[in-house]
C-alpha atoms as a PDB file:
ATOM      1  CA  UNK A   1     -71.539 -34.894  23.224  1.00  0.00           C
ATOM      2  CA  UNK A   2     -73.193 -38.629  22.883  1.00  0.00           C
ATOM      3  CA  UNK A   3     -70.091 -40.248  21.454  1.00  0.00           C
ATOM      4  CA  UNK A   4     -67.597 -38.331  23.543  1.00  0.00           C
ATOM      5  CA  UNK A   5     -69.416 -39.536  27.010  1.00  0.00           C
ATOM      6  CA  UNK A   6     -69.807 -42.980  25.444  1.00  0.00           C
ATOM      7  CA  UNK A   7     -65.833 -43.270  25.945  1.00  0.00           C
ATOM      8  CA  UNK A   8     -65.354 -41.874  29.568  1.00  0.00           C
ATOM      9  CA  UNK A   9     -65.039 -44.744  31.388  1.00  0.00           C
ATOM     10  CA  UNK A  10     -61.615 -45.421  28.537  1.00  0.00           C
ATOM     11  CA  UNK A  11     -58.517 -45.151  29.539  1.00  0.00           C
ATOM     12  CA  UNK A  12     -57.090 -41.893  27.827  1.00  0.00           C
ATOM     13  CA  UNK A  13     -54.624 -42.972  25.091  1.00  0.00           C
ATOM     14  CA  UNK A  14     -53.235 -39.462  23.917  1.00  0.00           C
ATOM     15  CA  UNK A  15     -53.211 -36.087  26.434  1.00  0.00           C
ATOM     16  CA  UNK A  16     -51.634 -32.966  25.266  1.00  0.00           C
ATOM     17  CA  UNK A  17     -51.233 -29.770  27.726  1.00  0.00           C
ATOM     18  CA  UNK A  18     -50.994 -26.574  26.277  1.00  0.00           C
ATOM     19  CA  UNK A  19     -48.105 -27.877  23.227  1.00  0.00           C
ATOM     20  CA  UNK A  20     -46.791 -25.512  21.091  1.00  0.00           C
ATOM     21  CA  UNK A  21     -44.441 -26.033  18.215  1.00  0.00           C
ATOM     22  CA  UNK A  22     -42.617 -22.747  17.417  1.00  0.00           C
ATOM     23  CA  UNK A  23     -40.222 -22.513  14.025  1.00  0.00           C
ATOM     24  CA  UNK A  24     -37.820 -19.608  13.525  1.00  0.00           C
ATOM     25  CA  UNK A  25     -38.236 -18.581   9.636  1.00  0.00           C
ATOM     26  CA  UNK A  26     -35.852 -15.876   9.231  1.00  0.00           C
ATOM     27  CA  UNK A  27     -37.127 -13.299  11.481  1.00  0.00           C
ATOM     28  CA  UNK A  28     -40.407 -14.120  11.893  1.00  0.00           C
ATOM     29  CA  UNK A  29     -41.290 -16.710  14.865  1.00  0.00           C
ATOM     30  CA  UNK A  30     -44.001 -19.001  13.645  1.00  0.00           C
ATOM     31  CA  UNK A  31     -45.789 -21.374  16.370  1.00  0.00           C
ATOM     32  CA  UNK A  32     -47.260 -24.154  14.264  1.00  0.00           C
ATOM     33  CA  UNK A  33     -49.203 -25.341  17.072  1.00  0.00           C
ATOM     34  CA  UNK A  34     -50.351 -22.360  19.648  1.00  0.00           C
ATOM     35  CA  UNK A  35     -50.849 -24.136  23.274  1.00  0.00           C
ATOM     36  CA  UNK A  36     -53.084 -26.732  21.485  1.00  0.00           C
ATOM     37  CA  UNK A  37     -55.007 -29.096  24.182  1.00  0.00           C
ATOM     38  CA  UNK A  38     -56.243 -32.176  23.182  1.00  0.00           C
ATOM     39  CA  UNK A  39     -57.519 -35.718  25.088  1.00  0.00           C
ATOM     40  CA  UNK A  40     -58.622 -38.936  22.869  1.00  0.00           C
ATOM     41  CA  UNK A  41     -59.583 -42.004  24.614  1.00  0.00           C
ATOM     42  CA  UNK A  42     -59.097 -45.746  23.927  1.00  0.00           C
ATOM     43  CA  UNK A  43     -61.411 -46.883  20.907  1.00  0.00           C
ATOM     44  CA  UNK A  44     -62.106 -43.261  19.899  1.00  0.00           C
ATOM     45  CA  UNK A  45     -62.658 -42.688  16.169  1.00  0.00           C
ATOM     46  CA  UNK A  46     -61.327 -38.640  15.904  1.00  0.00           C
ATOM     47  CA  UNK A  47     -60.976 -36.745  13.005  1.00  0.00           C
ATOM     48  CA  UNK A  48     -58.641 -33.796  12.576  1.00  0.00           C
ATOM     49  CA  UNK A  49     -59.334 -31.536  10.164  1.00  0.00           C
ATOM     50  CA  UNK A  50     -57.608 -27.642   8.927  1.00  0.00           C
ATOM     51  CA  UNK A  51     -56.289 -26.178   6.108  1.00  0.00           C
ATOM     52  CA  UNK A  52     -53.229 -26.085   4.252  1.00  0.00           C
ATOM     53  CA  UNK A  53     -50.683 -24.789   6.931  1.00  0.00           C
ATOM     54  CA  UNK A  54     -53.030 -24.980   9.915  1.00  0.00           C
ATOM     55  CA  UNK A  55     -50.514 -27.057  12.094  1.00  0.00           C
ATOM     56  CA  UNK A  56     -52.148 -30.455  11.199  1.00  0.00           C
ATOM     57  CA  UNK A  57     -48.995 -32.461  10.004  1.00  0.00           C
ATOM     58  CA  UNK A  58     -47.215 -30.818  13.019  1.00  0.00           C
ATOM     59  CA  UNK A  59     -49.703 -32.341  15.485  1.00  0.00           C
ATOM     60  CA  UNK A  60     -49.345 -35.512  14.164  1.00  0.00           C
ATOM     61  CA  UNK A  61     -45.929 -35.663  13.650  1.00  0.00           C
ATOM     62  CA  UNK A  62     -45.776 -34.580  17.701  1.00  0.00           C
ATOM     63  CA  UNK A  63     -48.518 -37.354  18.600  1.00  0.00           C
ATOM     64  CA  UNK A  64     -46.643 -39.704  16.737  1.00  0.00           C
ATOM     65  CA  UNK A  65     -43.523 -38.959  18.474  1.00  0.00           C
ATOM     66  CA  UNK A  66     -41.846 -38.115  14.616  1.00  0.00           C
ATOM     67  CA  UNK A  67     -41.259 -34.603  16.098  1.00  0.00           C
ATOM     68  CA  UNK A  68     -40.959 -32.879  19.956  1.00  0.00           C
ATOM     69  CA  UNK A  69     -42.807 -29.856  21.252  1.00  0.00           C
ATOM     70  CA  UNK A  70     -41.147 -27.056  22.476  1.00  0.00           C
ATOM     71  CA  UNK A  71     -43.367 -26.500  25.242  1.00  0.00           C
ATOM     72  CA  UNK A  72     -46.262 -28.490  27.189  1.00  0.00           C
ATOM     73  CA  UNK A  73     -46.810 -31.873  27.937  1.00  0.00           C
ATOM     74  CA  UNK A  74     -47.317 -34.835  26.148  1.00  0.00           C
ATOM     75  CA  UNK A  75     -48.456 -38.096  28.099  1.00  0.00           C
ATOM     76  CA  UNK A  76     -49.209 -41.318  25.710  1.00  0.00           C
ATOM     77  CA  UNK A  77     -50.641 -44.345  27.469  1.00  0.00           C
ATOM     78  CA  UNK A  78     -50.334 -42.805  30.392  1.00  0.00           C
ATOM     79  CA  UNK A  79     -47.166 -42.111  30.250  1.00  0.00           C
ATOM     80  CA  UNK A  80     -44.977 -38.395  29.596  1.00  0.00           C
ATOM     81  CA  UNK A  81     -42.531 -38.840  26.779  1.00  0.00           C
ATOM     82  CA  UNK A  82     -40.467 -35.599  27.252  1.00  0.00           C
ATOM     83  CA  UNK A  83     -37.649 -37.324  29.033  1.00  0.00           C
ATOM     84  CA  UNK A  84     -37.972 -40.155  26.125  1.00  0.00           C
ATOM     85  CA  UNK A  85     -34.351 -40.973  24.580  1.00  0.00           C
ATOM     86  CA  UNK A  86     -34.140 -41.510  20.840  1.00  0.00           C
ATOM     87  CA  UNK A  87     -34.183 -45.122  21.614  1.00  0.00           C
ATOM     88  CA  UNK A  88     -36.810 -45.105  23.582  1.00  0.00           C
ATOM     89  CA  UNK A  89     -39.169 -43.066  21.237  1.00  0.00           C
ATOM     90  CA  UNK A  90     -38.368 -45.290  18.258  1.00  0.00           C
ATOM     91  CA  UNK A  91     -39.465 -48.508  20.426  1.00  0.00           C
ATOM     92  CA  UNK A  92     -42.882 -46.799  21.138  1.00  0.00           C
ATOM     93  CA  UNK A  93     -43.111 -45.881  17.392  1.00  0.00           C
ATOM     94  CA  UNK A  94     -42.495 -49.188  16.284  1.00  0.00           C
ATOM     95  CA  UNK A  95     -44.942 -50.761  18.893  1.00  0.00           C
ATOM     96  CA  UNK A  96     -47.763 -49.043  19.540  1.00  0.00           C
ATOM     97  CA  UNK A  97     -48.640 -46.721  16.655  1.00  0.00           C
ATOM     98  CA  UNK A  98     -49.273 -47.593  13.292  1.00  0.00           C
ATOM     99  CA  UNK A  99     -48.963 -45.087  10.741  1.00  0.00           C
ATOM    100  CA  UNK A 100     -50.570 -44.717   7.329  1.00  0.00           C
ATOM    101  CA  UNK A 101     -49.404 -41.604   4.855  1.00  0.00           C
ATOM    102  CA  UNK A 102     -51.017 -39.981   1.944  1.00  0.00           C
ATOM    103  CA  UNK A 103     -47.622 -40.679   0.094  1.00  0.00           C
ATOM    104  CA  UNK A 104     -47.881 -44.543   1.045  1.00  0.00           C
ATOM    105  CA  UNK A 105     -43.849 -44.210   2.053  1.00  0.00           C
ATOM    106  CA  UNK A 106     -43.439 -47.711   0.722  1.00  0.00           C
ATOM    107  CA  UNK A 107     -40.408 -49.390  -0.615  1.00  0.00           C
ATOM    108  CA  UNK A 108     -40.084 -49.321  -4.462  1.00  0.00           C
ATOM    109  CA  UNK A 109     -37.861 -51.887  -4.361  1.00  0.00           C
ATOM    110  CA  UNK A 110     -39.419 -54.199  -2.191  1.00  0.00           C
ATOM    111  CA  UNK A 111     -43.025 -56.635  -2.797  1.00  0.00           C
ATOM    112  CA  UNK A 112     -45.485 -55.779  -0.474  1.00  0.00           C
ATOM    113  CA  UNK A 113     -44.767 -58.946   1.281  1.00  0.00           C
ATOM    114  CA  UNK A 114     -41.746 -57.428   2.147  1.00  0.00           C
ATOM    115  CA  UNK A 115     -42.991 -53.813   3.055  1.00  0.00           C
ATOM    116  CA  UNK A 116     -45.640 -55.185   5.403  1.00  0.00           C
ATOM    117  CA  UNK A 117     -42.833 -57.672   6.733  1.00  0.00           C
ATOM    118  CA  UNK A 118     -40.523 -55.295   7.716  1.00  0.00           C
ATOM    119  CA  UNK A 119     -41.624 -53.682  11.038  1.00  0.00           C
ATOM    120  CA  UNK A 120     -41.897 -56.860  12.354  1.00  0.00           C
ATOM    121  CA  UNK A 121     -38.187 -57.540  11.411  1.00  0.00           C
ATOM    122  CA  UNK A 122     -37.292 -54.185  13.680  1.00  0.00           C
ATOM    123  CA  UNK A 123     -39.482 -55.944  16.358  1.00  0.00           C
ATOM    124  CA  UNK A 124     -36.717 -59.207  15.882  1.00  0.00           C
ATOM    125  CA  UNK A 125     -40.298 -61.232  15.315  1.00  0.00           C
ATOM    126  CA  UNK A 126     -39.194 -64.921  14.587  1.00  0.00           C
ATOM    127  CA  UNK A 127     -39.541 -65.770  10.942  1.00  0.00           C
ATOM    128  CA  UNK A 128     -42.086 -67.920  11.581  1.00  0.00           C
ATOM    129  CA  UNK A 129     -44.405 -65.610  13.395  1.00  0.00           C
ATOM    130  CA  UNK A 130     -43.918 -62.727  10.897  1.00  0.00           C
ATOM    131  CA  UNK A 131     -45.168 -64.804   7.889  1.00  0.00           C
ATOM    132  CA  UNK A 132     -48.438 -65.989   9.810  1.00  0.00           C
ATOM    133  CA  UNK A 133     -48.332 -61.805  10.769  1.00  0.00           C
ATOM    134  CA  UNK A 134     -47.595 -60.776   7.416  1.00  0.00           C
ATOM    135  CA  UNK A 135     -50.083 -63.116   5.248  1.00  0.00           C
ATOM    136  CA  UNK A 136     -53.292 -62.440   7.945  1.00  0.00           C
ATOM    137  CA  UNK A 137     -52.325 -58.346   7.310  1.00  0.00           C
ATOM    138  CA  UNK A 138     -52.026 -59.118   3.795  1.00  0.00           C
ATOM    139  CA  UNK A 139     -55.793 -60.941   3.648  1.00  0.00           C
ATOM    140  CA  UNK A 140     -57.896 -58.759   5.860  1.00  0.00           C
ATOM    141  CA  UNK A 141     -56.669 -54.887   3.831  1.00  0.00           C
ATOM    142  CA  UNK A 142     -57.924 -58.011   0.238  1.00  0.00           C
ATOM    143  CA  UNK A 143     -53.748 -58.139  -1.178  1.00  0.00           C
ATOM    144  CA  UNK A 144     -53.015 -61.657  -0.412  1.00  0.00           C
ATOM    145  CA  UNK A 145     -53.135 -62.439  -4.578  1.00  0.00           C
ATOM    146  CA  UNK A 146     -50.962 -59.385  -4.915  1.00  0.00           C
ATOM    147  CA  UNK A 147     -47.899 -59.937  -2.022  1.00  0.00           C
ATOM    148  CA  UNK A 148     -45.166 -60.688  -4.604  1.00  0.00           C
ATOM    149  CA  UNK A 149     -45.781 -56.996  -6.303  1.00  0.00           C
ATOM    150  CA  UNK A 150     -43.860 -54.356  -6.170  1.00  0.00           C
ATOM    151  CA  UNK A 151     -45.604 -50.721  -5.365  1.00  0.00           C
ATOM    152  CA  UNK A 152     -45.015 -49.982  -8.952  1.00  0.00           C
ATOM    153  CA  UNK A 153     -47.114 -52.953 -10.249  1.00  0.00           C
ATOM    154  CA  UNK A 154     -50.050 -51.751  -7.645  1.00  0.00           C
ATOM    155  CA  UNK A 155     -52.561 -48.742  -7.996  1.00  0.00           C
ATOM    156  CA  UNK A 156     -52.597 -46.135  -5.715  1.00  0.00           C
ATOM    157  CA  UNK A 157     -55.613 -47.628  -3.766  1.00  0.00           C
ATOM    158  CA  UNK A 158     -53.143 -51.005  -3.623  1.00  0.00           C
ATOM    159  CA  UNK A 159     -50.502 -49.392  -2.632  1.00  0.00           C
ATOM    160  CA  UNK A 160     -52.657 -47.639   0.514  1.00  0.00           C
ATOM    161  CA  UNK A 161     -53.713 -50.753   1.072  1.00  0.00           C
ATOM    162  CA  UNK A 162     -50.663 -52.444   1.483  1.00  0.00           C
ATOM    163  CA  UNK A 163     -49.578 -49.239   3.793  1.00  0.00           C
ATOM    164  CA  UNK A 164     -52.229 -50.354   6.076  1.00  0.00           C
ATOM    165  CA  UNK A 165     -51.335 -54.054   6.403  1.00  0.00           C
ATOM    166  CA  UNK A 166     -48.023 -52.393   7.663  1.00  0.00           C
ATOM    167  CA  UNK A 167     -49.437 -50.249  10.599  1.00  0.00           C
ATOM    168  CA  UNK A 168     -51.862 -53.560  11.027  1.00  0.00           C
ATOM    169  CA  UNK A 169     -48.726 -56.019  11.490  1.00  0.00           C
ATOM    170  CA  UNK A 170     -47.546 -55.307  14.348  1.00  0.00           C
ATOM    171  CA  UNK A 171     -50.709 -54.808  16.146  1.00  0.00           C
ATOM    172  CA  UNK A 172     -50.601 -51.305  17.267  1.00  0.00           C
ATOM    173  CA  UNK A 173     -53.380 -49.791  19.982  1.00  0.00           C
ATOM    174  CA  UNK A 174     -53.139 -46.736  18.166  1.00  0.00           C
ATOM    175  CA  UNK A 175     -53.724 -46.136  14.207  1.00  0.00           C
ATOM    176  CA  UNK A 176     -52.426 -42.518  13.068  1.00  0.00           C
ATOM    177  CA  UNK A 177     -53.433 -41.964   9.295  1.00  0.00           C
ATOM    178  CA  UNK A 178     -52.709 -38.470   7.550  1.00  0.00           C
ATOM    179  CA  UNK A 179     -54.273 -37.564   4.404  1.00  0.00           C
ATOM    180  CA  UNK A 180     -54.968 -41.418   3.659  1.00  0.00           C
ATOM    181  CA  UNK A 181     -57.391 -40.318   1.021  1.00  0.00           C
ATOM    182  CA  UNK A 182     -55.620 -37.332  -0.103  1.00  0.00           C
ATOM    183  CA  UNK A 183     -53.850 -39.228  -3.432  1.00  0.00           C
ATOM    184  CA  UNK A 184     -56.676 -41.407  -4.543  1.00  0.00           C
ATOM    185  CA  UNK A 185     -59.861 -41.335  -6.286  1.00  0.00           C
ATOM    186  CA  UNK A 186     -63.065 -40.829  -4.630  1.00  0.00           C
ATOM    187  CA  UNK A 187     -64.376 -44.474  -4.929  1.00  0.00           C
ATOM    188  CA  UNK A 188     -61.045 -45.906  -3.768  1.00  0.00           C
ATOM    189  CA  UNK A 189     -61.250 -43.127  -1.149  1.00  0.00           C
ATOM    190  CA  UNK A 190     -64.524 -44.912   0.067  1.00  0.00           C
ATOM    191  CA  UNK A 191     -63.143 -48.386   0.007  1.00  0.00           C
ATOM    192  CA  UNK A 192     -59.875 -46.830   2.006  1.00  0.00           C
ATOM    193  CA  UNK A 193     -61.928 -45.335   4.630  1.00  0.00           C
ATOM    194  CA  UNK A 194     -63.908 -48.683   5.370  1.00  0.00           C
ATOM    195  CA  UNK A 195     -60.785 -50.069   6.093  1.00  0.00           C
ATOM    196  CA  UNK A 196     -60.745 -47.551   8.528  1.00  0.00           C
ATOM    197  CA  UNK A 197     -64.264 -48.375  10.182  1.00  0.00           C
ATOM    198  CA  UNK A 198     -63.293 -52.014  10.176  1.00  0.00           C
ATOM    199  CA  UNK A 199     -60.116 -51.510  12.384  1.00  0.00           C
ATOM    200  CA  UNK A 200     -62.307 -48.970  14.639  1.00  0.00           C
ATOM    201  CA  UNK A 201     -64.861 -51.700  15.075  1.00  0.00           C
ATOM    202  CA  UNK A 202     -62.556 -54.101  15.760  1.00  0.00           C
ATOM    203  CA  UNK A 203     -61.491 -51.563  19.100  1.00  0.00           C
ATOM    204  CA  UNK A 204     -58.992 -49.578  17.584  1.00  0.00           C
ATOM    205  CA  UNK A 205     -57.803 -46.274  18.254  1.00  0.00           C
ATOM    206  CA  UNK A 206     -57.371 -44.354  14.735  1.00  0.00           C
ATOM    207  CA  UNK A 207     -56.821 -40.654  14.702  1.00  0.00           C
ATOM    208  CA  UNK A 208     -57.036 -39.509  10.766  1.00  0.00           C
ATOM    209  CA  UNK A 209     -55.671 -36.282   9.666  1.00  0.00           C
ATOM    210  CA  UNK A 210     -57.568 -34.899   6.362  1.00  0.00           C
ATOM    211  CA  UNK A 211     -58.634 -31.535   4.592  1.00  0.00           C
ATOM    212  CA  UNK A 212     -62.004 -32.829   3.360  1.00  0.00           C
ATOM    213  CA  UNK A 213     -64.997 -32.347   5.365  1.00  0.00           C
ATOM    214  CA  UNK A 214     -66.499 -35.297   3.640  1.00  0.00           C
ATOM    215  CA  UNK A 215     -63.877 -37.879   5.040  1.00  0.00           C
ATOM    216  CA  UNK A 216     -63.502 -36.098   8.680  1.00  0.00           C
ATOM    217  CA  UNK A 217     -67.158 -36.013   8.952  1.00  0.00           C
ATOM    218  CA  UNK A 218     -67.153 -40.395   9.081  1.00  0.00           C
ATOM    219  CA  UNK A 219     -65.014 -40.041  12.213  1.00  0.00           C
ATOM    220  CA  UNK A 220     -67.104 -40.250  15.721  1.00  0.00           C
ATOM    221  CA  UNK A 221     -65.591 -36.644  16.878  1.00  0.00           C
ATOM    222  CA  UNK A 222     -63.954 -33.774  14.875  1.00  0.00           C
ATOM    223  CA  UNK A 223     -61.085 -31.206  15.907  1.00  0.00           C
ATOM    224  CA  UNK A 224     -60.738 -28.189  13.789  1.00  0.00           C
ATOM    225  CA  UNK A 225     -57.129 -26.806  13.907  1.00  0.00           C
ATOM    226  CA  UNK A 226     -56.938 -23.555  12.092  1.00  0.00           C
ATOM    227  CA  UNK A 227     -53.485 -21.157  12.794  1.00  0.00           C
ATOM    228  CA  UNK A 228     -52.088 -23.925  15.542  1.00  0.00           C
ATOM    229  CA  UNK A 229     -55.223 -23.742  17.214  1.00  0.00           C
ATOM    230  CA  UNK A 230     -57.099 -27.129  18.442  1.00  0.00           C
ATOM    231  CA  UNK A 231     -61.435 -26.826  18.452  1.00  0.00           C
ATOM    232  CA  UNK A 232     -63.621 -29.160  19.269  1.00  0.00           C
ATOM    233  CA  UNK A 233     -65.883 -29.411  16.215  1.00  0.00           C
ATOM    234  CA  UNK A 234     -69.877 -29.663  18.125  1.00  0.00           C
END
């Protein structure tokens, strides 16, 4: 594929080896991910895309170290995480992925000044440093008139917005969205997404997680996961 050779000289950011995620419901073992195999490379734009119950959330949740597989290998930046303590995981959460949910997971009870501040208040950035941080997030997702509102006082496309001045913040290689579209209105949707393109332009690494063909089709490549199986989409 044209875009996938256009990234082999990258370094590869996330490599999974035959992972599987296996649940015990009742009696019935259920493998949410089925020896899934998957490589994305620095500055890749990829798109992962499956049904309700395909094992999508479950991938993510295991590429953003949220959740452990049961078997295979996981290596991020290089690096294999199995042997990670709790610690340890939480550190590489906080620092190198930035994550962006369908449910926004912001604060009610905090502005979005304060939302977007407070990764960078787990990082013990100087005060300082994390309003220069905080304001530049705030300005390039177009908030900085709104910082002093609460997610109540914000639409849903605000709200996203000010969910992705929190993965920006603390300047993450890797951007890990899932469903980012999947609450809001088509036009917002659009305006959402070329948030998206702007941070992959800018050399990011953004993996998005959706059920609509329309927004996995923007992406650069596509993976179809169907059953806990991982495709390459040609």
């Amino acid at each position: 594929m044209e875009q996938s050779s256009k990234y082999e000289s990258c370094r590869e950011v996330i490599v999974l080896k035959d992972v599987s995620r296996i649940y015990q419901v009742g009696d019935e073992t259920l493998r949410a991910l089925d020896h899934a195999s998957l490589t994305i490379r620095e500055g890749e734009f990829v798109s992962i895309i499956g049904p309700s119950g395909s094992g999508k959330s479950t991938l993510m949740n295991i590429i953003g170290l949220l959740d452990m597989a049961d078997e295979g290998e996981y290596y991020l930046d290089g690096l294999e995480i199995r042997n990670y303590s709790e610690h340890q995981l939480a550190k590489v959460r906080n620092q190198k992925i930035g994550f962006v949910f369908q449910n926004f997971n912001l604060i009610s009870r905090m502005d979005a000044r304060s939302n977007v501040e407070l990764p960078l208040i787990y990082q013990r950035v100087p005060a300082a440093e994390r309003k220069k941080r905080v304001q530049e997030a705030l300005d390039r997702v177009g908030l900085a008139g709104r910082a002093d509102h609460k997610p109540s006082e914000l639409s849903g496309g605000q709200q996203q917005r000010v969910a992705i001045a929190r993965a920006i913040v603390t300047r993450p290689s890797l951007f890990l969205a899932d469903e980012p579209t999947g609450n809001l209105d088509s036009k917002t949707g659009e305006e959402i997404m070329e948030l998206f393109h702007e941070l992959h332009h800018a050399g990011n690494t953004i993996v998005l997680i959706t059920h609509d063909p329309g927004v996995a089709a923007q992406a650069e490549r596509r993976i179809h996961i169907s059953d806990g199986h991982v495709t390459e989409v040609e």
